[in-house]
C-alpha atoms as a PDB file:
ATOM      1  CA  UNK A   1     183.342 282.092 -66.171  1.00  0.00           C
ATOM      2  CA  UNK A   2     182.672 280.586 -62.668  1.00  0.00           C
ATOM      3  CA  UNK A   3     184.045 281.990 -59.747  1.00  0.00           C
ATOM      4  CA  UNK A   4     184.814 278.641 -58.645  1.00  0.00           C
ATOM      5  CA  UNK A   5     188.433 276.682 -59.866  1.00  0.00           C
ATOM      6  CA  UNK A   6     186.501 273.202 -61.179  1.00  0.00           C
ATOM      7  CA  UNK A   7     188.076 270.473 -59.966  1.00  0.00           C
ATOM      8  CA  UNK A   8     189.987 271.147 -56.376  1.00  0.00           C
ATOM      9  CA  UNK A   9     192.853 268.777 -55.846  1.00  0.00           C
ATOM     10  CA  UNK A  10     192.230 266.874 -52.592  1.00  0.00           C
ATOM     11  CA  UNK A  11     196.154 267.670 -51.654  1.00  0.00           C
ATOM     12  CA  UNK A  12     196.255 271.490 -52.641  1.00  0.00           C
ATOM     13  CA  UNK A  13     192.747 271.730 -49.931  1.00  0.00           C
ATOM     14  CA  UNK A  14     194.369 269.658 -47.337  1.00  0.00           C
ATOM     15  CA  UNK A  15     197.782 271.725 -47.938  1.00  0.00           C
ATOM     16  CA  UNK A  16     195.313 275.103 -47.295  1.00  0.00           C
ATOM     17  CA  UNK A  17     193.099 273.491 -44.800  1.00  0.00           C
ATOM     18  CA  UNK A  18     196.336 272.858 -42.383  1.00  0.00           C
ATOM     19  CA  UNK A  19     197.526 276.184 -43.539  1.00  0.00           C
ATOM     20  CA  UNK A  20     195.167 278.134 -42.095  1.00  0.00           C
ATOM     21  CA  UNK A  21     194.597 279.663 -38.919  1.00  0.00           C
ATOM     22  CA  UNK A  22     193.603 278.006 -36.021  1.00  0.00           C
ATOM     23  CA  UNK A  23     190.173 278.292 -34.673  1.00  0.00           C
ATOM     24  CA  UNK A  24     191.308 280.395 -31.707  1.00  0.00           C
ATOM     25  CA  UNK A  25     192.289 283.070 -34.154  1.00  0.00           C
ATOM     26  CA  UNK A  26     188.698 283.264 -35.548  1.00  0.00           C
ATOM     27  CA  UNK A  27     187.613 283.293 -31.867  1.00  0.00           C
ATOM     28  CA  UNK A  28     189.471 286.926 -31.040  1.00  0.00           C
ATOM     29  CA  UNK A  29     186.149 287.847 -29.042  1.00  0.00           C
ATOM     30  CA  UNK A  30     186.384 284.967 -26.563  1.00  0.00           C
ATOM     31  CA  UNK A  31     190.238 286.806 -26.017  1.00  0.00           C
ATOM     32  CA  UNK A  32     189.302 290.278 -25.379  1.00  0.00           C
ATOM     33  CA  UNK A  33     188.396 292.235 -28.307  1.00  0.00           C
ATOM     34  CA  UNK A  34     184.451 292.341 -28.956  1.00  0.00           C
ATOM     35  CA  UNK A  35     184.352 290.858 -32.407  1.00  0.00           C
ATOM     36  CA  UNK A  36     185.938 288.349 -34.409  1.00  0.00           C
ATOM     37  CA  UNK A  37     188.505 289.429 -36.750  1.00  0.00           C
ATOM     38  CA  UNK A  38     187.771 290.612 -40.414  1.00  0.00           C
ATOM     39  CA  UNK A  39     191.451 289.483 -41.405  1.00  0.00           C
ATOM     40  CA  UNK A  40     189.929 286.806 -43.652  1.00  0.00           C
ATOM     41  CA  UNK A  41     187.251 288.746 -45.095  1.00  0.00           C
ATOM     42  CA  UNK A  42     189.635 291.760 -45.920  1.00  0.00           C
ATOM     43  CA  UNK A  43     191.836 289.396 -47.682  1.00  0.00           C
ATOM     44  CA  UNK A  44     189.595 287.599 -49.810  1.00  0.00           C
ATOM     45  CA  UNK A  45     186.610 290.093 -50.827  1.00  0.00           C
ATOM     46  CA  UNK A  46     187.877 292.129 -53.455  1.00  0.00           C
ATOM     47  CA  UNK A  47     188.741 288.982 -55.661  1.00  0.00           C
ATOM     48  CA  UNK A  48     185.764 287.315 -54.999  1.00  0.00           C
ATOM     49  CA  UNK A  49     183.765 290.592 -56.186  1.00  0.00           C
ATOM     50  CA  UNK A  50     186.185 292.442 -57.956  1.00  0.00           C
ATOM     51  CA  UNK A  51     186.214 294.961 -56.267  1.00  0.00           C
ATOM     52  CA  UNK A  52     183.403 296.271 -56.323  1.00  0.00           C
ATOM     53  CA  UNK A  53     182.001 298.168 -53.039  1.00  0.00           C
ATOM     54  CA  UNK A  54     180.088 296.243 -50.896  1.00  0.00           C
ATOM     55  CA  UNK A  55     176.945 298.625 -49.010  1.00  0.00           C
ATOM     56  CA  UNK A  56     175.421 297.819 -45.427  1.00  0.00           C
ATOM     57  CA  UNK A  57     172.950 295.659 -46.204  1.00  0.00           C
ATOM     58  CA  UNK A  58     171.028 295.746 -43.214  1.00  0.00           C
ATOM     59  CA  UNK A  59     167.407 295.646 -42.785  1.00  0.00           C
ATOM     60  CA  UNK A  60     167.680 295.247 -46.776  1.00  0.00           C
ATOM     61  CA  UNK A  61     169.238 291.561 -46.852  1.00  0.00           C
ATOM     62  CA  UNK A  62     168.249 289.304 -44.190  1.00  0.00           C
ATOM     63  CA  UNK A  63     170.533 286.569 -43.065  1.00  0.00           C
ATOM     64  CA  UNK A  64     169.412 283.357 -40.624  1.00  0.00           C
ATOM     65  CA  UNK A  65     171.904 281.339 -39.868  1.00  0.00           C
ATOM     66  CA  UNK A  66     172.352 279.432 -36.115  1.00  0.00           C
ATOM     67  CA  UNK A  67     175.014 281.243 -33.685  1.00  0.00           C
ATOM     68  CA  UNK A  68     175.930 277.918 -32.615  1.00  0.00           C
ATOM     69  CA  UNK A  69     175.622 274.755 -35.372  1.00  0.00           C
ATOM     70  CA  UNK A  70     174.211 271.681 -33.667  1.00  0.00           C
ATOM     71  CA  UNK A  71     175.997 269.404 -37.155  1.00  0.00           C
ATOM     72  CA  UNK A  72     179.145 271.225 -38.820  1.00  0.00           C
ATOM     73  CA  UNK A  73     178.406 269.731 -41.540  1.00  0.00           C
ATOM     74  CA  UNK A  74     174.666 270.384 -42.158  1.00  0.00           C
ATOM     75  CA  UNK A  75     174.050 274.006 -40.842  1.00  0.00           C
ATOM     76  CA  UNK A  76     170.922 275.709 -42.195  1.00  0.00           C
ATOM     77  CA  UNK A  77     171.378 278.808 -44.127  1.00  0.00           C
ATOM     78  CA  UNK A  78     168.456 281.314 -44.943  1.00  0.00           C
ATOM     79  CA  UNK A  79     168.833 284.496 -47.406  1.00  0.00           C
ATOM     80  CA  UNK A  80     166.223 286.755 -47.911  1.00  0.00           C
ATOM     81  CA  UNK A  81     166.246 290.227 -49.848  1.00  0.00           C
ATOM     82  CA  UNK A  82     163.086 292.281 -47.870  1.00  0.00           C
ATOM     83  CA  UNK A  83     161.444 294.816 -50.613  1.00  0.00           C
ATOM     84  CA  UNK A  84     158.852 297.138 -49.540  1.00  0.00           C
ATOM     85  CA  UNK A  85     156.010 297.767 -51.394  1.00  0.00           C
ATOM     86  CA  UNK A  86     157.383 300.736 -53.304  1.00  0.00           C
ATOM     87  CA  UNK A  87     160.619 299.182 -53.684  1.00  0.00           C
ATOM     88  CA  UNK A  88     161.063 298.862 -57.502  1.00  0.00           C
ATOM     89  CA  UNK A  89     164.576 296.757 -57.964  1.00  0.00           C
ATOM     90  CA  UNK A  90     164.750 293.195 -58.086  1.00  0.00           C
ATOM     91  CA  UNK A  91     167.591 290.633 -57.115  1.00  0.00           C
ATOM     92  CA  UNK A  92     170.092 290.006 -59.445  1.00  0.00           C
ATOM     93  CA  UNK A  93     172.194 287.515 -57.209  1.00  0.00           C
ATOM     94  CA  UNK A  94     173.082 286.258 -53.848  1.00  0.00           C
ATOM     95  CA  UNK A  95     176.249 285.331 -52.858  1.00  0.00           C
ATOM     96  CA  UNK A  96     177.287 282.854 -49.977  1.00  0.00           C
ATOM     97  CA  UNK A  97     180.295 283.188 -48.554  1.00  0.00           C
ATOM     98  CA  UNK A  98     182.094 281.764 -45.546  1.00  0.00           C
ATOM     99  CA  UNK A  99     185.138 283.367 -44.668  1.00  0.00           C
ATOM    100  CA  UNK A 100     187.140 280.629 -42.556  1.00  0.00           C
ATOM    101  CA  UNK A 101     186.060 277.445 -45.351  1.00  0.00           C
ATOM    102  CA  UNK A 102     189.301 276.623 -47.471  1.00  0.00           C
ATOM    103  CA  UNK A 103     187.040 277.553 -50.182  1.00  0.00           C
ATOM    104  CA  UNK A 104     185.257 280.345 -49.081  1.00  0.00           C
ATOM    105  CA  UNK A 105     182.535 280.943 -51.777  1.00  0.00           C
ATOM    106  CA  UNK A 106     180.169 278.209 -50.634  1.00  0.00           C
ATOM    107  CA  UNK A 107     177.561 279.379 -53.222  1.00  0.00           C
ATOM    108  CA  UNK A 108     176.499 282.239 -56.287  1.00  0.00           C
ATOM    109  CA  UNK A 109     173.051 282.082 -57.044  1.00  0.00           C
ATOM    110  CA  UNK A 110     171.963 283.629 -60.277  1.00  0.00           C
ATOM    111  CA  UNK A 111     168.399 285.032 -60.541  1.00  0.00           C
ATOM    112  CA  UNK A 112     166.697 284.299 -63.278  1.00  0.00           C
ATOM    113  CA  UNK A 113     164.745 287.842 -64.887  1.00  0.00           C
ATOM    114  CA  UNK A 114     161.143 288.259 -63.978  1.00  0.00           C
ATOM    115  CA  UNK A 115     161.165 285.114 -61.788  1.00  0.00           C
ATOM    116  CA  UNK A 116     160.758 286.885 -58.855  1.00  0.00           C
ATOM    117  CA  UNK A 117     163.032 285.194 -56.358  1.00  0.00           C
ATOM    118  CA  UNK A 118     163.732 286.957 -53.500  1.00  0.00           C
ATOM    119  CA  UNK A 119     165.103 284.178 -50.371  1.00  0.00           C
ATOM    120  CA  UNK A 120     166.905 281.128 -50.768  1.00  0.00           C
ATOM    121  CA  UNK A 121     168.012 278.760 -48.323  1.00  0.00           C
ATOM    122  CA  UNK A 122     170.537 275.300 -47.867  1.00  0.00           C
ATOM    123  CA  UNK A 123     172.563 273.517 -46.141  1.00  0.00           C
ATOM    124  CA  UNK A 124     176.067 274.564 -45.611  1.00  0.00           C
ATOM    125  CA  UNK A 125     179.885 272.687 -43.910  1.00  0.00           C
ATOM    126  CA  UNK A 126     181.061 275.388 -41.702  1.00  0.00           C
ATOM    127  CA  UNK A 127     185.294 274.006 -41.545  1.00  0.00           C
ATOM    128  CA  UNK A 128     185.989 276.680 -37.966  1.00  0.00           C
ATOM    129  CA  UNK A 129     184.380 279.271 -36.163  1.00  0.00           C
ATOM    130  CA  UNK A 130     183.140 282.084 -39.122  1.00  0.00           C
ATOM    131  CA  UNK A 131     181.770 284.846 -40.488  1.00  0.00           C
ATOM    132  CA  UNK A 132     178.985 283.569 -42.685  1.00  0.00           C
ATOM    133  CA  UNK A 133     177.877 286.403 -45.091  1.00  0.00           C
ATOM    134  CA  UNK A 134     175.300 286.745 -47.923  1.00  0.00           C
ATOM    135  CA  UNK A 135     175.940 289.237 -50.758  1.00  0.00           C
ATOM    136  CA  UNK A 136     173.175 290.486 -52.916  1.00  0.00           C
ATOM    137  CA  UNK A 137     173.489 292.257 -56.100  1.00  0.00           C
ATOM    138  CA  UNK A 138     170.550 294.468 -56.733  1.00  0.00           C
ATOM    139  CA  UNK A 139     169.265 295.659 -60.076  1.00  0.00           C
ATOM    140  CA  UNK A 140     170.751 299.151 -59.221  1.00  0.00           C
ATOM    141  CA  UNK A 141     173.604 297.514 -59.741  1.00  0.00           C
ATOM    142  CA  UNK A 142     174.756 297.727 -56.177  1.00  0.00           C
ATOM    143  CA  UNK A 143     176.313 294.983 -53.571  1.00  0.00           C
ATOM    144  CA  UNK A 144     174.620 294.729 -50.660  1.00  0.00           C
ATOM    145  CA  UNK A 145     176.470 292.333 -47.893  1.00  0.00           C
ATOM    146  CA  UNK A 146     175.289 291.519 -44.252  1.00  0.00           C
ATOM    147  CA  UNK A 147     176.804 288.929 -41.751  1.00  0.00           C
ATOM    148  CA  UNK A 148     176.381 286.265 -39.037  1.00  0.00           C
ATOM    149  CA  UNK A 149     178.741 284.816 -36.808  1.00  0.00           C
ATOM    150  CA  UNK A 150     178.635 280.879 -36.492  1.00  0.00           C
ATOM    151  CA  UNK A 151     180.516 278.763 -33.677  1.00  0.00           C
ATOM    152  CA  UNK A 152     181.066 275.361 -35.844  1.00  0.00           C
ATOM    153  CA  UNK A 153     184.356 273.096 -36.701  1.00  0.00           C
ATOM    154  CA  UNK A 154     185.238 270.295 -38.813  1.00  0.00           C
ATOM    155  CA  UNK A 155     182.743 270.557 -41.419  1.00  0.00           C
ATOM    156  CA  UNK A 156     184.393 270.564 -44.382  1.00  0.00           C
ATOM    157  CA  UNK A 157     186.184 267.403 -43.320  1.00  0.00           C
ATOM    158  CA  UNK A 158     183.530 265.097 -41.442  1.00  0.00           C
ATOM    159  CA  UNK A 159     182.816 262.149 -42.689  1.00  0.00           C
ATOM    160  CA  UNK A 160     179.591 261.522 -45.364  1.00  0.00           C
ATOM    161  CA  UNK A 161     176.617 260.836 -43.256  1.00  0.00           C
ATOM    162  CA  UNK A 162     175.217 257.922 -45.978  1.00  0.00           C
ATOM    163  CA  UNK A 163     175.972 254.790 -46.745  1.00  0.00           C
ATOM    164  CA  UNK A 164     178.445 255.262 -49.841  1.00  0.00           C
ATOM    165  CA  UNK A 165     177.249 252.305 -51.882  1.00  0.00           C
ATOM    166  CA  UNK A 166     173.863 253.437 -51.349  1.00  0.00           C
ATOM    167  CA  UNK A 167     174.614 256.703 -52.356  1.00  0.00           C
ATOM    168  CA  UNK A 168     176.329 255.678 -55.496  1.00  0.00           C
ATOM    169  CA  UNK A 169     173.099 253.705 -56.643  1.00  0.00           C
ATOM    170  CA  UNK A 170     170.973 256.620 -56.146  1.00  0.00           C
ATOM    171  CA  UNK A 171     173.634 259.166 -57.531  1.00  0.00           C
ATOM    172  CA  UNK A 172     171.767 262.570 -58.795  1.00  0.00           C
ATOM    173  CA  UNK A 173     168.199 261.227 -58.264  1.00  0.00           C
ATOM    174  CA  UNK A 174     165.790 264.534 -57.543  1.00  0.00           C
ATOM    175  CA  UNK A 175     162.841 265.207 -55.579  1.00  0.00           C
ATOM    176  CA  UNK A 176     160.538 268.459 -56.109  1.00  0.00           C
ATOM    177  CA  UNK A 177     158.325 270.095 -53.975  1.00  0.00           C
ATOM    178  CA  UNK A 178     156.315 273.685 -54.435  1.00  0.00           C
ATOM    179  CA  UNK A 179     154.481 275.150 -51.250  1.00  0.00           C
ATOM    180  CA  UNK A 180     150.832 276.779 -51.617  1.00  0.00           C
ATOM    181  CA  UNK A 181     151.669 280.857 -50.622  1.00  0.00           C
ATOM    182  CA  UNK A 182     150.613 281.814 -47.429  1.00  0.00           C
ATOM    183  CA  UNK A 183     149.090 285.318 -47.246  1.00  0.00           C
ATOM    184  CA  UNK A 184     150.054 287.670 -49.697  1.00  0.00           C
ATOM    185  CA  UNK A 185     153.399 285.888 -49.671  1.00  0.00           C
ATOM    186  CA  UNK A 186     155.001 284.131 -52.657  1.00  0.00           C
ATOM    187  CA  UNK A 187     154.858 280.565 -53.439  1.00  0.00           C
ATOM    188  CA  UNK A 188     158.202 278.414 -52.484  1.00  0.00           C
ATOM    189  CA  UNK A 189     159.942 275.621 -53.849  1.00  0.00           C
ATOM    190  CA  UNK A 190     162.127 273.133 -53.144  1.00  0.00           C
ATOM    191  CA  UNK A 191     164.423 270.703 -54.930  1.00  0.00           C
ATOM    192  CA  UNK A 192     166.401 267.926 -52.781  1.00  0.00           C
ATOM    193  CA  UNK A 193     168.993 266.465 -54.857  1.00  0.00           C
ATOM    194  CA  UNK A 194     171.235 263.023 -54.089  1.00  0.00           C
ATOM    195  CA  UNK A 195     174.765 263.960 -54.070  1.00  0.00           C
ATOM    196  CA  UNK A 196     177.906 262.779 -51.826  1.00  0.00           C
ATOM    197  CA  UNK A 197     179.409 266.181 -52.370  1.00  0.00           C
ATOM    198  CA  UNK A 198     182.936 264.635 -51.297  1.00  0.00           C
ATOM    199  CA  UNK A 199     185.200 268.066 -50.026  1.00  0.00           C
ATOM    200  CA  UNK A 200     188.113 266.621 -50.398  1.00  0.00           C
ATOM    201  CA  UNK A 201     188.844 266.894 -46.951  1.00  0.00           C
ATOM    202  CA  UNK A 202     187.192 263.853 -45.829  1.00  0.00           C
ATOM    203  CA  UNK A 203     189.329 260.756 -45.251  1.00  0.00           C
ATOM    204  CA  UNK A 204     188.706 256.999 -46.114  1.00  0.00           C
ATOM    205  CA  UNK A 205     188.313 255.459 -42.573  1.00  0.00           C
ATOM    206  CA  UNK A 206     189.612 252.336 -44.440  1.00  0.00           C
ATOM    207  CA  UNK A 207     192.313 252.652 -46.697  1.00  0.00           C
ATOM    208  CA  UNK A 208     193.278 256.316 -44.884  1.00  0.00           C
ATOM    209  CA  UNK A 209     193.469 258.294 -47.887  1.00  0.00           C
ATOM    210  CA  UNK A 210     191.749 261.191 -48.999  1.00  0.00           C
ATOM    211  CA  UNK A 211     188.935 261.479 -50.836  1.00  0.00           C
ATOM    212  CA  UNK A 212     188.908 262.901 -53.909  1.00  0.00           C
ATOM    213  CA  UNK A 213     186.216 266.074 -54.240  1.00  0.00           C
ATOM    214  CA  UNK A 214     183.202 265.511 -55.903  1.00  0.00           C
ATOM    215  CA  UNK A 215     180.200 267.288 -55.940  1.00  0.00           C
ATOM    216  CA  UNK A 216     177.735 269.358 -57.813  1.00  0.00           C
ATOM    217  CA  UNK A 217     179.077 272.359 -59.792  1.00  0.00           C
ATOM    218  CA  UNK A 218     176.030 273.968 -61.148  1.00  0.00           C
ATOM    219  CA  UNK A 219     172.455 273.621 -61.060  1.00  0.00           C
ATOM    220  CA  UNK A 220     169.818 275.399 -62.963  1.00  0.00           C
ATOM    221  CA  UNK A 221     166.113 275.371 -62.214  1.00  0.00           C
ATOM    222  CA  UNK A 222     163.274 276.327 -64.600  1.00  0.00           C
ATOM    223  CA  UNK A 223     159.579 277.133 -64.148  1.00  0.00           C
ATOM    224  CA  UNK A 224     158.508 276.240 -67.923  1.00  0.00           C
ATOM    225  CA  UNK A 225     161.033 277.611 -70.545  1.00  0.00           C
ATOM    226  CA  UNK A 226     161.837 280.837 -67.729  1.00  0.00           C
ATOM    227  CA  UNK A 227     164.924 280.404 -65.982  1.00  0.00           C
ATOM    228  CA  UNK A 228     164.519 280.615 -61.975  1.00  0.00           C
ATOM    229  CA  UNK A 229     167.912 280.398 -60.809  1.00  0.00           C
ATOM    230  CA  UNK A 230     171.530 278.850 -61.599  1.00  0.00           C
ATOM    231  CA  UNK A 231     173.647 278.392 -58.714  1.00  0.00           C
ATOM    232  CA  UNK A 232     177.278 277.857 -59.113  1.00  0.00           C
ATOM    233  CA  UNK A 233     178.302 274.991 -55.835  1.00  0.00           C
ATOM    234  CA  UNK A 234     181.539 274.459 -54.703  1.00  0.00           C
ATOM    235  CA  UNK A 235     182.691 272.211 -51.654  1.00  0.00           C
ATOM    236  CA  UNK A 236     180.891 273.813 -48.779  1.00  0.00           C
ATOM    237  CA  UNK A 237     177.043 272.851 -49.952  1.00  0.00           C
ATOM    238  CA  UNK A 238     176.212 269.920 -47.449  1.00  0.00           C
ATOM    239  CA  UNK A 239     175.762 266.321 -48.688  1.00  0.00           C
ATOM    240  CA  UNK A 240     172.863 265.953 -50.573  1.00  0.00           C
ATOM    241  CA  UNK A 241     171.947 269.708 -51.322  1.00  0.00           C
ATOM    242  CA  UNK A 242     168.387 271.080 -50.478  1.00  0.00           C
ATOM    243  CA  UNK A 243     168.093 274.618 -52.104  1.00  0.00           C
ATOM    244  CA  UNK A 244     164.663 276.418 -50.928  1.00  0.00           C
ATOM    245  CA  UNK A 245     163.200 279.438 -52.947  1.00  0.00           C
ATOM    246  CA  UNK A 246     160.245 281.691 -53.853  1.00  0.00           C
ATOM    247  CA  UNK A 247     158.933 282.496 -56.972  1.00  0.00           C
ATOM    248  CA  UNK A 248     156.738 283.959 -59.225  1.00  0.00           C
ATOM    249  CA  UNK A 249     154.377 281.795 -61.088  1.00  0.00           C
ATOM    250  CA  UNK A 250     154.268 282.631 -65.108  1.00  0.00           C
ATOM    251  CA  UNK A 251     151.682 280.242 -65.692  1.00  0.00           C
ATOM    252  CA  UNK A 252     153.520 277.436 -66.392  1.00  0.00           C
ATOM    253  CA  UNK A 253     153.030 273.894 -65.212  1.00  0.00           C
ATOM    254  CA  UNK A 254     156.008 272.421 -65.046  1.00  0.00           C
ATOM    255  CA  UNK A 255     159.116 272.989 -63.036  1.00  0.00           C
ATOM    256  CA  UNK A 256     162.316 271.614 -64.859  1.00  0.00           C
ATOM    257  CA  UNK A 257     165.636 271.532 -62.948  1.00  0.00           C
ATOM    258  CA  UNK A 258     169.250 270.143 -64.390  1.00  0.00           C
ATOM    259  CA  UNK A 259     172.321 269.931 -62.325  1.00  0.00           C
ATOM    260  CA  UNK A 260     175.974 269.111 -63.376  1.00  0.00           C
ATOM    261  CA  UNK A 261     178.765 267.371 -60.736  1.00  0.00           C
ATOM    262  CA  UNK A 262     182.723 267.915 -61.072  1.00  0.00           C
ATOM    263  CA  UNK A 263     182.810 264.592 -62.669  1.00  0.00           C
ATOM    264  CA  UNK A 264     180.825 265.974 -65.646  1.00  0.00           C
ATOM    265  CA  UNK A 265     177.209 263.754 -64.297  1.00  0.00           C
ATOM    266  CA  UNK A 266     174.493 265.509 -65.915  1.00  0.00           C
ATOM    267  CA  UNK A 267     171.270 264.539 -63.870  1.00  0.00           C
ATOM    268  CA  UNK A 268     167.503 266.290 -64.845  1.00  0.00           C
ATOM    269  CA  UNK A 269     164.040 265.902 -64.050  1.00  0.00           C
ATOM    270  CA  UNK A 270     160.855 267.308 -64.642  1.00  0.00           C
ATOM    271  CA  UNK A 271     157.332 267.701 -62.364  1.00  0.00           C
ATOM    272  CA  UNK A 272     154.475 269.294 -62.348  1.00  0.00           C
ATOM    273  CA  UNK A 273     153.340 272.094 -60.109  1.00  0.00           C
ATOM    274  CA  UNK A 274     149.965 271.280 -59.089  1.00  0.00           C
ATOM    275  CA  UNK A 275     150.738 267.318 -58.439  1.00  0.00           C
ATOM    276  CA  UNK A 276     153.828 268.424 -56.350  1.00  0.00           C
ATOM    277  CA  UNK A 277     152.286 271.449 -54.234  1.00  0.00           C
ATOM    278  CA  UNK A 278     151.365 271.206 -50.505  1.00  0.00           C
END
């Protein structure tokens, strides 16, 4: 079962949104003490990962995110698991989470076996000053979390950056790219899908209502029949997601990706490698 609730009622988010904290809270180091408060993340990490301990990932799980987000609502998030050679585990999962959101699990990325991912990286609405974290779930079995502080607000609730007619004609349209390896590095892939991805935070300058959320719930990505990832979105992933990843190639030629919205959209497409690398 997802971690995520489906559908989030547009009142029940604006109900927590106002709930919560101000950002001056979140801000505790600009008021004396020398870092932000872990209230949130205390209070929210054991459901999230039930439980489970959560190991210093540092130097193991590499995080780039901006200290300061020039958009709220488009802030570039990196996640990279850093193996050494002798290194034998592989990446089972990476979580996103971002403490102050009103839905703090902005993504869970599932790794497909043998596919060799090891970094990821979007496009994330930071709602107030946060903790961003990234969670990885090793084949030992073990979490491994690290974190980054970002200075952002408003994200969740700014207003959609495209036209909304426009976007509704182009609704779940894909675009793939795969990038030649440099060095002994992996090849990377991208795929750039068409999506509002309405919070439910975001207000109709016109008739002054909220509206409703909408956005992509999963998406799965295949290189031939071998499942890459499957990521599990919720309200935080920016309008029209961009998910960046390395792989392993298996030989195939195809790359096959199918992604599912909260209305129940089903959108797919197909390309091949070679025509799409750069």
């Amino acid at each position: 079962m997802s971690i995520f609730s489906g559908v989030i009622v547009s009142a029940l988010l604006t109900a927590i949104c106002l709930a919560a904290p101000p950002a001056a809270r979140a801000q505790t180091a600009a008021v004396g003490e020398e870092q932000p408060s872990e209230a949130t993340w205390n209070s929210i990490k054991d459901d999230i990962f039930k439980n489970r301990p959560i190991l210093d990932g540092s130097g193991l799980v590499l995080l780039d995110a901006p200290r300061r987000a020039e958009d709220s609502a488009v802030v570039p998030i990196g996640m990279r698991v850093n193996f050494t050679a002798d290194d034998k585990r592989t990446l089972r999962s990476l979580t996103l989470v971002i403490d102050e959101n009103p839905a703090p699990v902005a993504a869970a990325f599932t790794i497909g076996p043998g596919s060799g991912v090891t970094s990821i990286s979007t496009r994330v609405r930071v709602n107030d000053y946060s903790y961003v974290r990234a969670v990885a779930e090793l084949s030992d079995g073990q979490l491994y979390g690290v974190k980054s502080y970002v200075k952002a607000s408003g994200g969740c609730s700014a207003p959609a950056a495209a036209n909304a007619d426009a976007t509704r004609s182009m609704l779940g349209q894909m675009k793939f790219r795969s990038f030649r390896p440099e060095a002994d590095a992996q090849p990377e892939a991208q795929i750039m899908l068409r999506h509002p991805q309405n919070s439910g935070l975001q207000m109709d300058q016109l008739t002054r209502l909220y509206v409703p959320p909408f956005f992509i719930e999963t998406l799965k990505v295949w290189q031939g029949a071998d499942l890459v990832l499957a990521m599990d979105g919720g309200i935080a992933i920016s309008e029209d997601p961009n998910i960046r990843f390395d792989y392993r190639p298996n030989g195939a030629a195809s790359f096959r990706a199918e992604a599912i919205d909260t209305s129940k959209h089903a959108f797919s497409d197909q390309w091949s490698i070679e025509k799409s690398m750069l």
